[in-house]
N, C-alpha and C. Protein backbone atom coordinates (compact mmCIF):
# COMPACT_ATOMS: atom_id res chain seq x y z
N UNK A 1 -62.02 -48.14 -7.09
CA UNK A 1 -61.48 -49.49 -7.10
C UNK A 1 -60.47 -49.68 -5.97
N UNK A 2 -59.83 -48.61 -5.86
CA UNK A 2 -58.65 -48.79 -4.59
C UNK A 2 -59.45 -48.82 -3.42
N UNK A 3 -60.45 -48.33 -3.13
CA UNK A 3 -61.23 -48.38 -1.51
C UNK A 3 -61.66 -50.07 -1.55
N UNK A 4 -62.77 -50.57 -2.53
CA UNK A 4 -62.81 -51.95 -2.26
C UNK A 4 -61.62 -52.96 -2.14
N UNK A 5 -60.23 -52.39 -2.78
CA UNK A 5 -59.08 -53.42 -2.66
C UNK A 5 -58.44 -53.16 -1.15
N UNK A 6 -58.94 -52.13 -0.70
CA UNK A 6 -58.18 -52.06 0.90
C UNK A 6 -59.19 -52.67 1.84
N UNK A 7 -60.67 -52.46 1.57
CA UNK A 7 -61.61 -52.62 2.43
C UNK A 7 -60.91 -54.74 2.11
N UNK A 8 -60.86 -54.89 0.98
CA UNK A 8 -60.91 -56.22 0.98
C UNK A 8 -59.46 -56.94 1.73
N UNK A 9 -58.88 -56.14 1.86
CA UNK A 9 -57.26 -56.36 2.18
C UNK A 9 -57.59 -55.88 3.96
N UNK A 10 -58.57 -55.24 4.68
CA UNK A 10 -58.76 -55.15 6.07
C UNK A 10 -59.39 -56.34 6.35
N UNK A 11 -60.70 -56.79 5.99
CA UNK A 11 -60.94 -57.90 5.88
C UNK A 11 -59.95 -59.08 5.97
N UNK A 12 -59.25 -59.01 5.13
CA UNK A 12 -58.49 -60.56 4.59
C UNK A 12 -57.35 -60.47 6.18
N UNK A 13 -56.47 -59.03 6.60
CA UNK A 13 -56.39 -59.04 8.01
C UNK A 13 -56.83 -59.45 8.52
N UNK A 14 -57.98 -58.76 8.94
CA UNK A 14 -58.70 -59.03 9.86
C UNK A 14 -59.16 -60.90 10.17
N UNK A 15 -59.38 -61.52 9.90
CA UNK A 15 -60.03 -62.85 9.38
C UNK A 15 -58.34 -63.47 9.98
N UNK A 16 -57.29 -63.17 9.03
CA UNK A 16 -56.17 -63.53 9.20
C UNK A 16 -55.64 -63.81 10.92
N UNK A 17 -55.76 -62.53 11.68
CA UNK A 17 -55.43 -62.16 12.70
C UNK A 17 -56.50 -63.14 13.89
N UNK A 18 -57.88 -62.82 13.42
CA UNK A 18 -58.98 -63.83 14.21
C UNK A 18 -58.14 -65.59 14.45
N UNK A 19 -57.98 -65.97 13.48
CA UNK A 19 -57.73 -67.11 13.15
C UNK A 19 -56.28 -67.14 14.31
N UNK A 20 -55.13 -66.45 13.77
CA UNK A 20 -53.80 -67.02 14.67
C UNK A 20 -54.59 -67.16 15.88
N UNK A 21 -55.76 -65.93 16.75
CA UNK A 21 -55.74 -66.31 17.90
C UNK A 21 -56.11 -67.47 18.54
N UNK A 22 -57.10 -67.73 17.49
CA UNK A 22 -58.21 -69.06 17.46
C UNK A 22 -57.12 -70.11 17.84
N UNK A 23 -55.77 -70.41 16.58
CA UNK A 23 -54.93 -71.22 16.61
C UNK A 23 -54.37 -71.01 17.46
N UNK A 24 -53.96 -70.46 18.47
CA UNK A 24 -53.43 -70.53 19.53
C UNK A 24 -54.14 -70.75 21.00
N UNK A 25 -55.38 -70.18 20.98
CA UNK A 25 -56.04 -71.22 21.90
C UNK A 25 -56.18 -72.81 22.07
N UNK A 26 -56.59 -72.84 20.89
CA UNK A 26 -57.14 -74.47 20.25
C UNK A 26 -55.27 -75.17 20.68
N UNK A 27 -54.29 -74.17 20.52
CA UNK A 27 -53.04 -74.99 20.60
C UNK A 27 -52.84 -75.08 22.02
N UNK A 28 -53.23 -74.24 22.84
CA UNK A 28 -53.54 -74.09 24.51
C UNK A 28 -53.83 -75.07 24.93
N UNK A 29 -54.99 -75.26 24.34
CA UNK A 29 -56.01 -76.14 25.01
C UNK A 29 -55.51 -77.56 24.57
N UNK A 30 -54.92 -77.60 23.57
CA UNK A 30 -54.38 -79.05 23.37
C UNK A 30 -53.30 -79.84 24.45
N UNK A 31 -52.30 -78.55 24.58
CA UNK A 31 -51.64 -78.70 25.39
C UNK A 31 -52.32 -78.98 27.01
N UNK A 32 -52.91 -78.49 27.43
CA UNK A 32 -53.57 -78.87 28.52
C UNK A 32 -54.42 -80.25 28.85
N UNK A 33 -55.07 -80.62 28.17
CA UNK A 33 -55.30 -81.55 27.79
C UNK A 33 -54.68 -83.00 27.53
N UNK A 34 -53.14 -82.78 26.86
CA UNK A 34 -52.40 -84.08 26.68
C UNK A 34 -51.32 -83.70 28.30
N UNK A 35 -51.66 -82.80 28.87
CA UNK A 35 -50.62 -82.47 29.89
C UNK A 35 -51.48 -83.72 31.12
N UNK A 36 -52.65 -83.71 31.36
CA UNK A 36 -53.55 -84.54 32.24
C UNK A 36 -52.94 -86.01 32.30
N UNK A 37 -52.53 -86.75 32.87
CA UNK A 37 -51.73 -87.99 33.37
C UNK A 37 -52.71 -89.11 32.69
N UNK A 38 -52.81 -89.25 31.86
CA UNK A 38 -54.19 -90.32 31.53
C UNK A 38 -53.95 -91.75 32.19
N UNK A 39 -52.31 -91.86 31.73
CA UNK A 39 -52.00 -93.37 31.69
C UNK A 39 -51.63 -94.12 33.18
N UNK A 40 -51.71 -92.57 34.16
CA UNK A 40 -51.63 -93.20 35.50
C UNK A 40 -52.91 -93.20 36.34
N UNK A 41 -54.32 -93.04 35.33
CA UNK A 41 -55.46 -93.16 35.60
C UNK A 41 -56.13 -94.21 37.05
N UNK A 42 -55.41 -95.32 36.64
CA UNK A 42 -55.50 -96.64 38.01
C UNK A 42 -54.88 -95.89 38.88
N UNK A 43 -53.77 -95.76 39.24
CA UNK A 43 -53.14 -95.76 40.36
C UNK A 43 -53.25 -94.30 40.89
N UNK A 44 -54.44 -93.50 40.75
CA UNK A 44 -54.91 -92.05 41.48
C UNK A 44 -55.98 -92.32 42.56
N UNK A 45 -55.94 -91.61 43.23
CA UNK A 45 -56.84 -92.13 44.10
C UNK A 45 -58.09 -91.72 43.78
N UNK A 46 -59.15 -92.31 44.21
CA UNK A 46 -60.82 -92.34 43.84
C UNK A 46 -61.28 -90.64 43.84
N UNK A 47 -61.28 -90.18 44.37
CA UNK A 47 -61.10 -87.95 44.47
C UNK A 47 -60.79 -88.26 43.16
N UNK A 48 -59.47 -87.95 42.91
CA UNK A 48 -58.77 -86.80 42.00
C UNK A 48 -59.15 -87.81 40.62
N UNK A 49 -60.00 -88.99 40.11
CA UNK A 49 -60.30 -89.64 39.21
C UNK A 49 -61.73 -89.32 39.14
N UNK A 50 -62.41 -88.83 39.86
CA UNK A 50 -63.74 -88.59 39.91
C UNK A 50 -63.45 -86.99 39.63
N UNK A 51 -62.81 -86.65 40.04
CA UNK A 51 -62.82 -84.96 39.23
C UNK A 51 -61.61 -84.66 38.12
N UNK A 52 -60.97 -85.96 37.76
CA UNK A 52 -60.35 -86.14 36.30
C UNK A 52 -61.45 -85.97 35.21
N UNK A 53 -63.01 -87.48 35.60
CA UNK A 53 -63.49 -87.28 35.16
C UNK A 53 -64.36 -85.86 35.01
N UNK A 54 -65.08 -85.70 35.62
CA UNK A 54 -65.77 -84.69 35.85
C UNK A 54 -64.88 -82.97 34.87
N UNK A 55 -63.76 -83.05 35.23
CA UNK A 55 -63.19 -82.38 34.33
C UNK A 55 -63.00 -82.06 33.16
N UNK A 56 -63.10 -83.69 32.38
CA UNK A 56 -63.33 -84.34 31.38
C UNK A 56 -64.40 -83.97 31.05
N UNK A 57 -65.43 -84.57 31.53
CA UNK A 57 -66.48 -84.29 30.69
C UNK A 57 -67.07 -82.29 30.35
N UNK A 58 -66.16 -81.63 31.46
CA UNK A 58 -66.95 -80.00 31.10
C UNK A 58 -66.15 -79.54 29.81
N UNK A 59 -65.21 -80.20 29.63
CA UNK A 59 -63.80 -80.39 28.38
C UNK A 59 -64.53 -80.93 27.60
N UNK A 60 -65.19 -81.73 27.54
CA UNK A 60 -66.01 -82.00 26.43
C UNK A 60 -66.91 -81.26 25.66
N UNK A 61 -67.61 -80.85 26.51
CA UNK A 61 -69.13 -80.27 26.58
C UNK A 61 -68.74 -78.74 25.36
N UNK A 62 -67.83 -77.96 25.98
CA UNK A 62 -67.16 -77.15 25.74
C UNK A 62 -66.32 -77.10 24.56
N UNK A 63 -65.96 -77.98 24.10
CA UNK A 63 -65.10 -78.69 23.09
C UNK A 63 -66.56 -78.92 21.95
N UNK A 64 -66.95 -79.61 22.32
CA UNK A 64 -68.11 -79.98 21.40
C UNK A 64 -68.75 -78.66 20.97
N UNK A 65 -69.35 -77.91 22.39
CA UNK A 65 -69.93 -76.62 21.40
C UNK A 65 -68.97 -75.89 21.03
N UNK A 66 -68.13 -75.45 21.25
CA UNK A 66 -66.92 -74.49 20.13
C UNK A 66 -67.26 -75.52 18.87
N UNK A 67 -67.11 -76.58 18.31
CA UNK A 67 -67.13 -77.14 17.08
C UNK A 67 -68.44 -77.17 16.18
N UNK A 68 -69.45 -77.32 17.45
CA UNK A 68 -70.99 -76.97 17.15
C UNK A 68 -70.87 -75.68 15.86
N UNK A 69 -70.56 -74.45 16.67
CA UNK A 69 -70.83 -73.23 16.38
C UNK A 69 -69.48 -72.96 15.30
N UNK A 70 -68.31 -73.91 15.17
CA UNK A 70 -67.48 -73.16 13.98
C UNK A 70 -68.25 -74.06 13.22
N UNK A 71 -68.98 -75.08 12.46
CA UNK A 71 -69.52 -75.55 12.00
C UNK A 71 -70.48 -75.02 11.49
N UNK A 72 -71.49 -74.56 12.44
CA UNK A 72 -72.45 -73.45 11.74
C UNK A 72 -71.83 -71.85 11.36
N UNK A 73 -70.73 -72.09 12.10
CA UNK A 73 -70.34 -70.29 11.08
C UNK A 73 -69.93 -70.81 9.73
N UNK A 74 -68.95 -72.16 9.83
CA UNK A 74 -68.60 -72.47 8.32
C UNK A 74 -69.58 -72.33 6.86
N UNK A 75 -70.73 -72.63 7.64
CA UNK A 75 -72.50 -73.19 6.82
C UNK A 75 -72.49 -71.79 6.31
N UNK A 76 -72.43 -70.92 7.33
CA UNK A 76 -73.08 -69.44 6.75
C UNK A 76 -71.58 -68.81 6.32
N UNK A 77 -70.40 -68.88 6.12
CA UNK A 77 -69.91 -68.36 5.44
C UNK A 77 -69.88 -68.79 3.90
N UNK A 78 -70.04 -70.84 3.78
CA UNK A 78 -69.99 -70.76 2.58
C UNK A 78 -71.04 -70.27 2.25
N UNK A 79 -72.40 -70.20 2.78
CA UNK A 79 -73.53 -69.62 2.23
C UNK A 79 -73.07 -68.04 1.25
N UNK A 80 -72.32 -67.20 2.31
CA UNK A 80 -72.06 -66.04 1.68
C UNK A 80 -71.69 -65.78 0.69
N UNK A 81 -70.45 -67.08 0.39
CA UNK A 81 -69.38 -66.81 -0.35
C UNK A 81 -70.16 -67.55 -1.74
N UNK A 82 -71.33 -68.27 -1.85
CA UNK A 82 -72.08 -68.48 -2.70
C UNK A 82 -72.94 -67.53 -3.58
N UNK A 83 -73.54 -66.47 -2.32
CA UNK A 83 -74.41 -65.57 -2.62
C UNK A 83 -73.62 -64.49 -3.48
N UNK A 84 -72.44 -64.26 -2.82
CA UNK A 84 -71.06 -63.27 -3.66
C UNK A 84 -71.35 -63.64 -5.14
N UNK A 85 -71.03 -65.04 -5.20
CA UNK A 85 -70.76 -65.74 -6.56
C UNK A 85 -71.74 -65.40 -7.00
N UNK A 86 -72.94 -65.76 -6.84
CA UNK A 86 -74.58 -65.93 -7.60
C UNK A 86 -74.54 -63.90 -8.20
N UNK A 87 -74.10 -62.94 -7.26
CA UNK A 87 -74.56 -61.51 -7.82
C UNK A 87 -73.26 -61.20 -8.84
N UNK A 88 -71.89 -61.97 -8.70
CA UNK A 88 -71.21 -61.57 -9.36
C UNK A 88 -71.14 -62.27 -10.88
N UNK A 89 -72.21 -63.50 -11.21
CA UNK A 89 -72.50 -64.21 -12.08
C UNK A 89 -73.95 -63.14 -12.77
N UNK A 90 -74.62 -62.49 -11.74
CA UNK A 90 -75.70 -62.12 -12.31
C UNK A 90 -75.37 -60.34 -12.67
N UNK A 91 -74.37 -59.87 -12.35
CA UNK A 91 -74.12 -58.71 -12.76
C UNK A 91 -72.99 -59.01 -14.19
N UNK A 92 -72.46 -60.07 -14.56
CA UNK A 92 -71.95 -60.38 -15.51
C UNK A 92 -72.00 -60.03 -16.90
N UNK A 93 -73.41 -60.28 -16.96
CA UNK A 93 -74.16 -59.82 -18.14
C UNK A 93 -74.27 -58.36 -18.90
N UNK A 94 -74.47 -57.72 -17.72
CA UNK A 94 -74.72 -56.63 -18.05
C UNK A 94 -73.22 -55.64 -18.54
N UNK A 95 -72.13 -56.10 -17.44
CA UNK A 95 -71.38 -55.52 -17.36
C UNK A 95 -70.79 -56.06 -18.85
N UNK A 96 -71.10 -57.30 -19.55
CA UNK A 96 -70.26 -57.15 -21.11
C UNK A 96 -71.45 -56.70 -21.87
N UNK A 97 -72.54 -56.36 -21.67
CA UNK A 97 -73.22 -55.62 -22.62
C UNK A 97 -72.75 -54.44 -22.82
N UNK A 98 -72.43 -53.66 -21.58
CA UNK A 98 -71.75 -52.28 -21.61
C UNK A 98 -70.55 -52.33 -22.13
N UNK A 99 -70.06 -53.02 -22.19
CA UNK A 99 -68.45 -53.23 -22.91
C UNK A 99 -69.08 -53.20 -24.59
N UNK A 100 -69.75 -54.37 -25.03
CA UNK A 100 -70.05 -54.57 -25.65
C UNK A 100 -70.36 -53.07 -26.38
N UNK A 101 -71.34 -52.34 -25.95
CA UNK A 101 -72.00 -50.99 -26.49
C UNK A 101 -70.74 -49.73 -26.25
N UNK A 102 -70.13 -49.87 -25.88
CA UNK A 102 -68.88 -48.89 -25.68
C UNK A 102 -67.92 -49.06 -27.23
N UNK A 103 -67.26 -50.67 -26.73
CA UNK A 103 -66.78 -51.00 -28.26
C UNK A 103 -67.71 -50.70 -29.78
N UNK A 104 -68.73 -50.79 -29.60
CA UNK A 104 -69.66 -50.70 -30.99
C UNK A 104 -69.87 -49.12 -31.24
N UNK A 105 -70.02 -48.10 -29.93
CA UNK A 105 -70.33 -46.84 -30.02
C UNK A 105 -68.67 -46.51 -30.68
N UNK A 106 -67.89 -46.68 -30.10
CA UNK A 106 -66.03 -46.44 -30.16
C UNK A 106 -66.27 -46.68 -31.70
N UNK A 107 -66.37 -48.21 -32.03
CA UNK A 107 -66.37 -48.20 -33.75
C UNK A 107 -67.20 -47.37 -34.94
N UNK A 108 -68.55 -47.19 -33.88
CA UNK A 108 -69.19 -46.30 -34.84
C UNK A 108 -68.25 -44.58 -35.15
N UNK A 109 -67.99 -44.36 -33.55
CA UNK A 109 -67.46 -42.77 -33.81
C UNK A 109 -66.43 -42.75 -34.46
N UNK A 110 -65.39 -43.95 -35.09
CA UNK A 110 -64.02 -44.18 -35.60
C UNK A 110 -64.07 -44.06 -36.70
N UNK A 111 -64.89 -45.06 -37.59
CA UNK A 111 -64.99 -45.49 -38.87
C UNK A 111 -65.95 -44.80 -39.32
N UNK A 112 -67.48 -44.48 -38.99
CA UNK A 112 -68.45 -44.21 -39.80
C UNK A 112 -68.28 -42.45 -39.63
N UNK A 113 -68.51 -42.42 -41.34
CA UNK A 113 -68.10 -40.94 -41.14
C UNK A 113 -69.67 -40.14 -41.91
N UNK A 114 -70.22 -39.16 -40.92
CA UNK A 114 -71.66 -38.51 -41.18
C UNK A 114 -71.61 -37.37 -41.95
């Protein structure tokens, strides 16, 4: 029982640690992003608005698939975390039958006397 509570506790790290980095890119990139002069857009000259845009749009592109793909990891993690549920619902049974037959064997060896 203690190996699955650590394996589950490296995990829950692990996942933990993924994520700050994630959040700190995504906080990068925000910053970079609101750093771009939007509101003096008119008054740049025709260049540096044509590769504002152009900038823009690979910021997009890029933006969009990172969301693409946490989207589909989201799909398949809840998938997992379903499938978890479904074996830990279907091993259920069994595991209070065995309880079940432990307690009844326990009462038989207690009380009934041969």
């Amino acid at each position: 029982m203690q190996v699955i509570v650590q394996i589950l506790q490296l995990i829950q790290d692990s996942v933990y640690a993924i994520a700050r980095v994630a959040n700190s890119a995504w906080q990068w990139c925000l910053t970079q992003i609101l750093a771009v002069p939007w509101d003096k857009l008119g008054d740049m000259p025709g260049s540096k608005v044509i590769i504002l845009l152009g900038s823009s749009a690979i910021v997009f592109y890029f933006v969009s698939k990172a969301a693409r793909e946490l989207l589909a990891a989201g799909e398949k993690a809840f998938a997992a975390i379903m499938t978890l549920f479904q074996v830990f619902m279907r091993a259920l049974p069994p595991i209070l039958i065995a309880g079940a037959t432990a307690a009844a064997g326990s009462w038989v060896v207690n009380n009934v006397h041969f």
